[in-house]
N, C-alpha and C. Protein backbone atom coordinates (compact mmCIF):
# COMPACT_ATOMS: atom_id res chain seq x y z
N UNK A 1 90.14 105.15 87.07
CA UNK A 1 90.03 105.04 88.50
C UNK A 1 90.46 106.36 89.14
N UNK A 2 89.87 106.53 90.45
CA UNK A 2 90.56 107.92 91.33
C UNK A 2 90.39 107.87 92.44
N UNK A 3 90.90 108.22 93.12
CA UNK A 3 90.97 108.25 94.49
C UNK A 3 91.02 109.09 95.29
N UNK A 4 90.90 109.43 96.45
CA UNK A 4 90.09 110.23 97.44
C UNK A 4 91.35 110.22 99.00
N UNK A 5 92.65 111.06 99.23
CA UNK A 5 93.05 111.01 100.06
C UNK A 5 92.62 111.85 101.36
N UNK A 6 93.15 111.33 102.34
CA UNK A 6 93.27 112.63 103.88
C UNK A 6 94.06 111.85 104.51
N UNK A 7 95.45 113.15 105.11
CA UNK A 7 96.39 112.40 105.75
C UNK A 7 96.34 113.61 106.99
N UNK A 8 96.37 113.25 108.20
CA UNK A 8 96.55 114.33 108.62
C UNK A 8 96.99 113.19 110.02
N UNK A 9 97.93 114.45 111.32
CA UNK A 9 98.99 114.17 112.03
C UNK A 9 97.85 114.54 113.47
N UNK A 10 98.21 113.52 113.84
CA UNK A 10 97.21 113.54 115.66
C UNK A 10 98.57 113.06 116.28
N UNK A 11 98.91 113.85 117.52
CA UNK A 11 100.14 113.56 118.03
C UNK A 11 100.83 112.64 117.10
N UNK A 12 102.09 112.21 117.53
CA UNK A 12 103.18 112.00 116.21
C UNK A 12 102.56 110.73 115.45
N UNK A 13 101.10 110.72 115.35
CA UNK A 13 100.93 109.78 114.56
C UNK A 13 100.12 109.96 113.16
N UNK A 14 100.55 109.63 111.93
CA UNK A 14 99.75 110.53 111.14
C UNK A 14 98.68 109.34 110.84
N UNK A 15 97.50 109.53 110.28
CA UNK A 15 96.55 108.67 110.20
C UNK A 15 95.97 108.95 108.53
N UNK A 16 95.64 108.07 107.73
CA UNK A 16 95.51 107.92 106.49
C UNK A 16 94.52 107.73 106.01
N UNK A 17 93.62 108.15 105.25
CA UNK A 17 91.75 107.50 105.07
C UNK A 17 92.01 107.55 103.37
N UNK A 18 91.85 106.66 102.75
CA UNK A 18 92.25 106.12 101.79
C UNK A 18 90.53 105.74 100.78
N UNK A 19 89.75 106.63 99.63
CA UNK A 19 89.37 105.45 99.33
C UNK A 19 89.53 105.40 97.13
N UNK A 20 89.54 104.21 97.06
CA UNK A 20 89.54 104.25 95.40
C UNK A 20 88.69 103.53 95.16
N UNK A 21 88.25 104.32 93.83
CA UNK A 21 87.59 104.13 92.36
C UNK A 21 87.33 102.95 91.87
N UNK A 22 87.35 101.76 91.92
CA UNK A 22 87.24 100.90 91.10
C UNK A 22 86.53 99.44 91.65
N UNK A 23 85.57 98.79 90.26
CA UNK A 23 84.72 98.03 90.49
C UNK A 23 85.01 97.08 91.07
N UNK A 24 86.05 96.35 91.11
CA UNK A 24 87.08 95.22 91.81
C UNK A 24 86.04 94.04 91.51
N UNK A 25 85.95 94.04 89.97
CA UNK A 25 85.30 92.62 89.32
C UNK A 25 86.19 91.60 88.73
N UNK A 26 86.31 90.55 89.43
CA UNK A 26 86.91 89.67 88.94
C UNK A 26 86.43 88.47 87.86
N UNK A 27 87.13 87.58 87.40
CA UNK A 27 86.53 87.11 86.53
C UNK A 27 85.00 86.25 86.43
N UNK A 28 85.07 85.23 87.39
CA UNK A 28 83.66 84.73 87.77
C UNK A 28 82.37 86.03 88.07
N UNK A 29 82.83 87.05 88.42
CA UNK A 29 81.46 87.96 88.80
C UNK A 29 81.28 88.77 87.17
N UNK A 30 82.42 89.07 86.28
CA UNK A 30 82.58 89.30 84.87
C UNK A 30 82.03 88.30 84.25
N UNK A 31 82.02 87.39 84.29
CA UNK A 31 81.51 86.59 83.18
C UNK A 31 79.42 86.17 83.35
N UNK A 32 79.49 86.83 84.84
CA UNK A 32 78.26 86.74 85.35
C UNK A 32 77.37 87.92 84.50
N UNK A 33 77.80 89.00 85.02
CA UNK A 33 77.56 90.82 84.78
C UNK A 33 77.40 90.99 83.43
N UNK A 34 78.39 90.25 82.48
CA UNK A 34 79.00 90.34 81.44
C UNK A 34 79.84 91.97 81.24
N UNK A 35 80.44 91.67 82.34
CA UNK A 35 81.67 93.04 82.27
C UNK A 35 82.97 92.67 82.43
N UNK A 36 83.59 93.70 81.97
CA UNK A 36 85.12 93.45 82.07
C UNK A 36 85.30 93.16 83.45
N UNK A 37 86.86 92.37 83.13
CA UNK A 37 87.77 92.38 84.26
C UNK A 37 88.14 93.53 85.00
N UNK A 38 88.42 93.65 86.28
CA UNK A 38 88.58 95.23 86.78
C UNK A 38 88.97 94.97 88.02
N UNK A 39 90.10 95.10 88.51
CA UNK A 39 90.19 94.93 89.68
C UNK A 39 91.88 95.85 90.18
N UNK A 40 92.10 95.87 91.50
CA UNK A 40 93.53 96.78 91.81
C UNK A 40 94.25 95.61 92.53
N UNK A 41 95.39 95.50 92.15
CA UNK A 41 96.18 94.35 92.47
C UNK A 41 96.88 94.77 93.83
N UNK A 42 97.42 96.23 94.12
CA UNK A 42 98.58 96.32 94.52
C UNK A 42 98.47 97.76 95.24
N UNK A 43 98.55 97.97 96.71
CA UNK A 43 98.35 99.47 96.94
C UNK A 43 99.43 99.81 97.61
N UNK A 44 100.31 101.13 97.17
CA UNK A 44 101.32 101.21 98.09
C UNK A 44 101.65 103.01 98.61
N UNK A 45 101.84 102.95 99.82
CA UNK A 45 101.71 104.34 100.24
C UNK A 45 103.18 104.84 100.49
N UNK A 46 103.50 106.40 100.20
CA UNK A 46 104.96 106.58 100.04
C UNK A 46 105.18 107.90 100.75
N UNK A 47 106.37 108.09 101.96
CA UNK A 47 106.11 109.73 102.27
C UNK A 47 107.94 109.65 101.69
N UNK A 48 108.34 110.78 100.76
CA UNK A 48 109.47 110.41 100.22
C UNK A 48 109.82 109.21 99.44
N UNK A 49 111.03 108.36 99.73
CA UNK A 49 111.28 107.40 99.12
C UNK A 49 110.70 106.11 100.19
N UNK A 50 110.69 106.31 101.11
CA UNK A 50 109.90 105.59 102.68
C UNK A 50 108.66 105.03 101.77
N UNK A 51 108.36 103.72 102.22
CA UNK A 51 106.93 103.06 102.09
C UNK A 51 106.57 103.01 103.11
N UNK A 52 106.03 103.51 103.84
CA UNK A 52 104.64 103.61 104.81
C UNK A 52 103.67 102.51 105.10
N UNK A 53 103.04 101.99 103.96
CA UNK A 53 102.32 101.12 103.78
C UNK A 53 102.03 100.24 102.85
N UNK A 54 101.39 98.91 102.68
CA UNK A 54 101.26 98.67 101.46
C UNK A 54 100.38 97.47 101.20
N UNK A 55 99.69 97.19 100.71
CA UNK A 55 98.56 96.02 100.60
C UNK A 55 98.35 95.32 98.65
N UNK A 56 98.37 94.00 99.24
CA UNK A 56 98.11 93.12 97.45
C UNK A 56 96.41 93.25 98.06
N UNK A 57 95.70 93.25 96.97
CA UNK A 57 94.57 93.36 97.10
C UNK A 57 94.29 92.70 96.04
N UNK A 58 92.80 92.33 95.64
CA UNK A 58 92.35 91.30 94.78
C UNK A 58 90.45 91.61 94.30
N UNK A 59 90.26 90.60 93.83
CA UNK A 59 88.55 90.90 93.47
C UNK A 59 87.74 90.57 94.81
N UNK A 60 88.13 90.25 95.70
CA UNK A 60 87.68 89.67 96.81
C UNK A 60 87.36 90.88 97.83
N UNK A 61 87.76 92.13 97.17
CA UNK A 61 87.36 93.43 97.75
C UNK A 61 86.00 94.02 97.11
N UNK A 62 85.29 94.66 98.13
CA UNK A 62 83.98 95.01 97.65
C UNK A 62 84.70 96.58 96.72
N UNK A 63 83.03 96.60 95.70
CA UNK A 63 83.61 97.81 94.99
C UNK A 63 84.05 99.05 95.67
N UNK A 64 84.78 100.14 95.14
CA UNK A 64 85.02 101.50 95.69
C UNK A 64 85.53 101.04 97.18
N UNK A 65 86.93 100.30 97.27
CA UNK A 65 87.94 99.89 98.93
C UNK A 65 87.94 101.09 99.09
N UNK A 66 88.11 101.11 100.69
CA UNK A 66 88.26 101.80 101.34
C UNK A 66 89.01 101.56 102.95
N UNK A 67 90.30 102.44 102.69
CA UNK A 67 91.11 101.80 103.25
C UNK A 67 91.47 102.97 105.22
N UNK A 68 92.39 102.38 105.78
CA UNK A 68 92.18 103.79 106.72
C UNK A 68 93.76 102.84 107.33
N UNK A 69 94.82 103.53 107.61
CA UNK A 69 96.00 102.87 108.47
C UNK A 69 97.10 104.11 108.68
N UNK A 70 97.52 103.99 109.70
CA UNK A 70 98.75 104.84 110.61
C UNK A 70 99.72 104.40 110.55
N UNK A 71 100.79 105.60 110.62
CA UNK A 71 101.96 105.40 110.25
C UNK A 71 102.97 106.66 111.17
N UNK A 72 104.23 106.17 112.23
CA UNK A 72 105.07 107.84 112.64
C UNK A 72 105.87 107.61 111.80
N UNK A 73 106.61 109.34 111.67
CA UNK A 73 107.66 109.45 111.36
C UNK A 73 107.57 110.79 110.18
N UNK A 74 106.39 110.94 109.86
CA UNK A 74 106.10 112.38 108.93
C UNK A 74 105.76 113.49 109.93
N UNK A 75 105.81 114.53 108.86
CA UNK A 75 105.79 115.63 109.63
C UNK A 75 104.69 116.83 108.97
N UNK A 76 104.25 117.14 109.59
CA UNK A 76 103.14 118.09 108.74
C UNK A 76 103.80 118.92 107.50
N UNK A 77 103.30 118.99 106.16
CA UNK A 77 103.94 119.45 105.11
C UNK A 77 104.28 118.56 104.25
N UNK A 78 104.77 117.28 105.25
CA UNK A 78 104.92 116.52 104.09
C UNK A 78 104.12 115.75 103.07
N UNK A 79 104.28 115.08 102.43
CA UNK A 79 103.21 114.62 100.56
C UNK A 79 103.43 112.85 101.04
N UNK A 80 102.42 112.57 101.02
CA UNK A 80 101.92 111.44 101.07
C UNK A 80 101.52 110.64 99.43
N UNK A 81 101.97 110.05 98.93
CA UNK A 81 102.06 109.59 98.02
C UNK A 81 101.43 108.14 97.54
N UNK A 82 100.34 108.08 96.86
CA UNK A 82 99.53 106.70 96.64
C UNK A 82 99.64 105.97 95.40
N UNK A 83 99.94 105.04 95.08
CA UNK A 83 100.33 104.30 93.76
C UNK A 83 99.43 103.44 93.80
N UNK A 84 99.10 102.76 92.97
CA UNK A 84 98.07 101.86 92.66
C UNK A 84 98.56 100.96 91.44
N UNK A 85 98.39 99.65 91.05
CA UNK A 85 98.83 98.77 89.99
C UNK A 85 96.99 97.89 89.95
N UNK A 86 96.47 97.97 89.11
CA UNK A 86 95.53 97.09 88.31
C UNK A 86 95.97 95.62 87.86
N UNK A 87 95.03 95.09 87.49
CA UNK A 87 95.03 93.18 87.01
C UNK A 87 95.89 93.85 85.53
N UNK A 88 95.78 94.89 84.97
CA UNK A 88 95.95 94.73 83.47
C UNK A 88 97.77 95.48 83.72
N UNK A 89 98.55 95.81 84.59
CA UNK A 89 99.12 96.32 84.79
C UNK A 89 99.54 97.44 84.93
N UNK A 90 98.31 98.39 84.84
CA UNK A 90 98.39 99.66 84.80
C UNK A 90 98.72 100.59 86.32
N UNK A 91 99.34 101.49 86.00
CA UNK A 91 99.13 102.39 87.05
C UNK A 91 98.77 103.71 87.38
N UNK A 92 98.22 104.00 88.59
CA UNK A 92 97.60 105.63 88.88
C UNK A 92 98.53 105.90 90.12
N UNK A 93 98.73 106.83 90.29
CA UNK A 93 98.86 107.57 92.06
C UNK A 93 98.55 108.96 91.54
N UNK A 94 98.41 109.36 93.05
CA UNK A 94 98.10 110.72 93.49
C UNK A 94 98.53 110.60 94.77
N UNK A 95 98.94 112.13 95.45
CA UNK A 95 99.69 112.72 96.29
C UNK A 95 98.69 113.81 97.14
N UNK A 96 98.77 113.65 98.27
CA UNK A 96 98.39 114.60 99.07
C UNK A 96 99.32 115.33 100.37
N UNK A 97 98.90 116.49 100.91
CA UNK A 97 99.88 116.68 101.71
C UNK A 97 99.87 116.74 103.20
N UNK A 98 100.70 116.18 104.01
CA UNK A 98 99.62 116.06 105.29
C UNK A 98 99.33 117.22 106.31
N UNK A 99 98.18 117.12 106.64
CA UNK A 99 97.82 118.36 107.67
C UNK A 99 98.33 117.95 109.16
């Protein structure tokens, strides 16, 4: 999976466009397709140790989510931080920095 950040600061509000990688097939549409299970359980956004944001997500999302939400309190420079948890327990993040 991978994902695609932009964080950038419009008066003190920074704004987030979010999108990831993945087929978000759950089991009934898998057993249809005959493809694996695939889906992102868990999205959580981080500036520092601060959570910002955060969403359970499920197969009930169309493929490749795409997400967009605001947040004050950063400051230009700072790293915006994206974690991700899968059905199988796995995890990805990536970091961007905000403009």
């Amino acid at each position: 999976m991978s994902m695609k950040i932009k964080a950038k600061i419009k008066k003190d509000v920074t704004e987030v466009k979010l999108l990831l990688s993945s087929p978000m097939v759950g089991k009934e549409e898998a057993e249809l397709k005959k493809v694996e299970v695939s889906y992102i359980t868990h999205v959580t956004a981080k500036v520092g140790t601060k959570v910002v944001w955060e969403a359970s997500t499920g197969p009930f999302l169309s493929k490749d989510p795409y997400f967009m939400f605001n947040f004050k309190g950063a400051k230009v420079g700072d790293e915006i931080v994206i974690e991700t948890i899968d059905n199988k327990g796995e995890t990805e993040s990536d970091k961007v920095v905000i403009k």
